[in-house]
Protein backbone atom coordinates (compact mmCIF):
# COMPACT_ATOMS: atom_id res chain seq x y z
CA UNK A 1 15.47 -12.01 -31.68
CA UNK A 2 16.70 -8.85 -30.72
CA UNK A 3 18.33 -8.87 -26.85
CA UNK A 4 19.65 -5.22 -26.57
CA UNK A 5 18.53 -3.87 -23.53
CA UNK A 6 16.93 -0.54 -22.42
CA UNK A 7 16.46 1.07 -18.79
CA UNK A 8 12.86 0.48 -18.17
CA UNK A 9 10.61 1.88 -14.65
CA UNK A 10 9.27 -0.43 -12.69
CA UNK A 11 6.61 0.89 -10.73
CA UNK A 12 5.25 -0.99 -7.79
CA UNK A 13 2.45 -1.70 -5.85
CA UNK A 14 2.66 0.40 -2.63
CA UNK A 15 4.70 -0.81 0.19
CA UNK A 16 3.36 -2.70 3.29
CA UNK A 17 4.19 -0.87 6.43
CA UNK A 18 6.47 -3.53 8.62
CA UNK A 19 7.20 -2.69 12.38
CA UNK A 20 10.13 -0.28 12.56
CA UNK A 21 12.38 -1.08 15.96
CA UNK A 22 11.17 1.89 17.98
CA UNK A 23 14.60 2.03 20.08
CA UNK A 24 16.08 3.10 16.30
CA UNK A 25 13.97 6.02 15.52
CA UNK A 26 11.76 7.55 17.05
CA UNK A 27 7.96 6.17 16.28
CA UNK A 28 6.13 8.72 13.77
CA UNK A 29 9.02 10.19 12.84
CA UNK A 30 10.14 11.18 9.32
CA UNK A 31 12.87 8.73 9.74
CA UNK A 32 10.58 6.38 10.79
CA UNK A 33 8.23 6.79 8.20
CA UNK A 34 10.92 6.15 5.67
CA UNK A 35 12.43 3.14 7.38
CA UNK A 36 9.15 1.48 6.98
CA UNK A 37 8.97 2.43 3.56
CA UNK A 38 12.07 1.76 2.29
CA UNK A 39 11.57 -2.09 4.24
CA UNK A 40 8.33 -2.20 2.23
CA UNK A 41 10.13 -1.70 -1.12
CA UNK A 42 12.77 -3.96 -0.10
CA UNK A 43 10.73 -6.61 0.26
CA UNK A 44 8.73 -6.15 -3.11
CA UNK A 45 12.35 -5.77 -4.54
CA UNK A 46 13.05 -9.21 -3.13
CA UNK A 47 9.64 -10.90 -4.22
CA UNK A 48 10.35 -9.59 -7.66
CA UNK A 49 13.58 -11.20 -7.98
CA UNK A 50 12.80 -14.21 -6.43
CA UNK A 51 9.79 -14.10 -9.97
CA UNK A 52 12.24 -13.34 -12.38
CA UNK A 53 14.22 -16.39 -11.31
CA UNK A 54 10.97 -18.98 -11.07
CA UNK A 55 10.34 -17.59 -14.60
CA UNK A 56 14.14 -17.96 -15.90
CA UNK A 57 14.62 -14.19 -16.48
CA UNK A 58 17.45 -13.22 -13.90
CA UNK A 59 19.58 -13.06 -16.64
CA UNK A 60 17.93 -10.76 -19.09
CA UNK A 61 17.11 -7.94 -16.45
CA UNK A 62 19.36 -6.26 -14.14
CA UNK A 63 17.63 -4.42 -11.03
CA UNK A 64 19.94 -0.83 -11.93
CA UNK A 65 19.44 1.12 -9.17
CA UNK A 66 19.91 0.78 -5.07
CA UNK A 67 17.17 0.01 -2.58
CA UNK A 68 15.00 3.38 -1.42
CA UNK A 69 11.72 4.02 0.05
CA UNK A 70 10.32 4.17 -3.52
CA UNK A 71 8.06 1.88 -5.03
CA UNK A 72 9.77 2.71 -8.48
CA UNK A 73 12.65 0.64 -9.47
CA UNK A 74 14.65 1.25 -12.71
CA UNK A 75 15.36 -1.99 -14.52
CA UNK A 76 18.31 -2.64 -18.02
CA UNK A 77 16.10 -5.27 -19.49
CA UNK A 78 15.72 -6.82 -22.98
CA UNK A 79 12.31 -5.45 -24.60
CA UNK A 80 10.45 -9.39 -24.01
CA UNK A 81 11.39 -9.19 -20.71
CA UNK A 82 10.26 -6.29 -19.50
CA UNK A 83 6.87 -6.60 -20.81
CA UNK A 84 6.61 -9.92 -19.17
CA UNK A 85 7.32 -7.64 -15.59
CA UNK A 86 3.88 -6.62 -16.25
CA UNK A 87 2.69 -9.42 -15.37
CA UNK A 88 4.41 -10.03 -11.83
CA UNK A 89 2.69 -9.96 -8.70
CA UNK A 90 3.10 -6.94 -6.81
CA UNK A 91 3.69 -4.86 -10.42
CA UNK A 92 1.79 -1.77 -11.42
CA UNK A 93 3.03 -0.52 -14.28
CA UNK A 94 6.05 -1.08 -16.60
CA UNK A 95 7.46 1.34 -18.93
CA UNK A 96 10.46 2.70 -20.98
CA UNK A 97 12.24 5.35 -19.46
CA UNK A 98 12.82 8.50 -21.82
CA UNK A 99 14.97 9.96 -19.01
């Protein structure tokens, strides 16, 4: 079985919108907007690690790049792996990244 791995994108479903400490930034802000995003994606981040370990993955995919406000992660993974991330909750799409 082969077990090279390739950088794969991870899109994601949308982020939730969390509360934002108002004090921080002001409310309606651009930095406010992205605060709740990037919370959003962190948490999505989190569920989907917390999936590859209930599924005994962790160690065939490595999360490559640093939390943002994107719902697009990019992921080293072995091929099997990554096409199993299409099937975890909060997932959109998974694909191979020709970048």
């Amino acid at each position: 079985m082969n077990r090279a791995r390739k950088t794969y994108q991870v899109i994601l479903e949308p982020p939730q919108v969390f509360e934002v400490d108002a004090s921080e930034v002001e409310v309606g802000s651009r930095a406010w907007r992205l605060e709740e995003l990037t919370q959003g994606t962190n948490a999505s981040r989190k569920n989907l690690q917390d999936w590859l370990v209930s599924r005994g993955l962790e160690e065939e995919v490595e999360i490559a790049d640093e939390p943002n406000p994107f719902n697009i992660l990019f992921i080293d993974s072995t091929e099997q792996a990554a096409m199993e991330l299409k099937q975890a909750p909060g997932v959109e799409a998974v694909g191979l990244d020709k970048g």
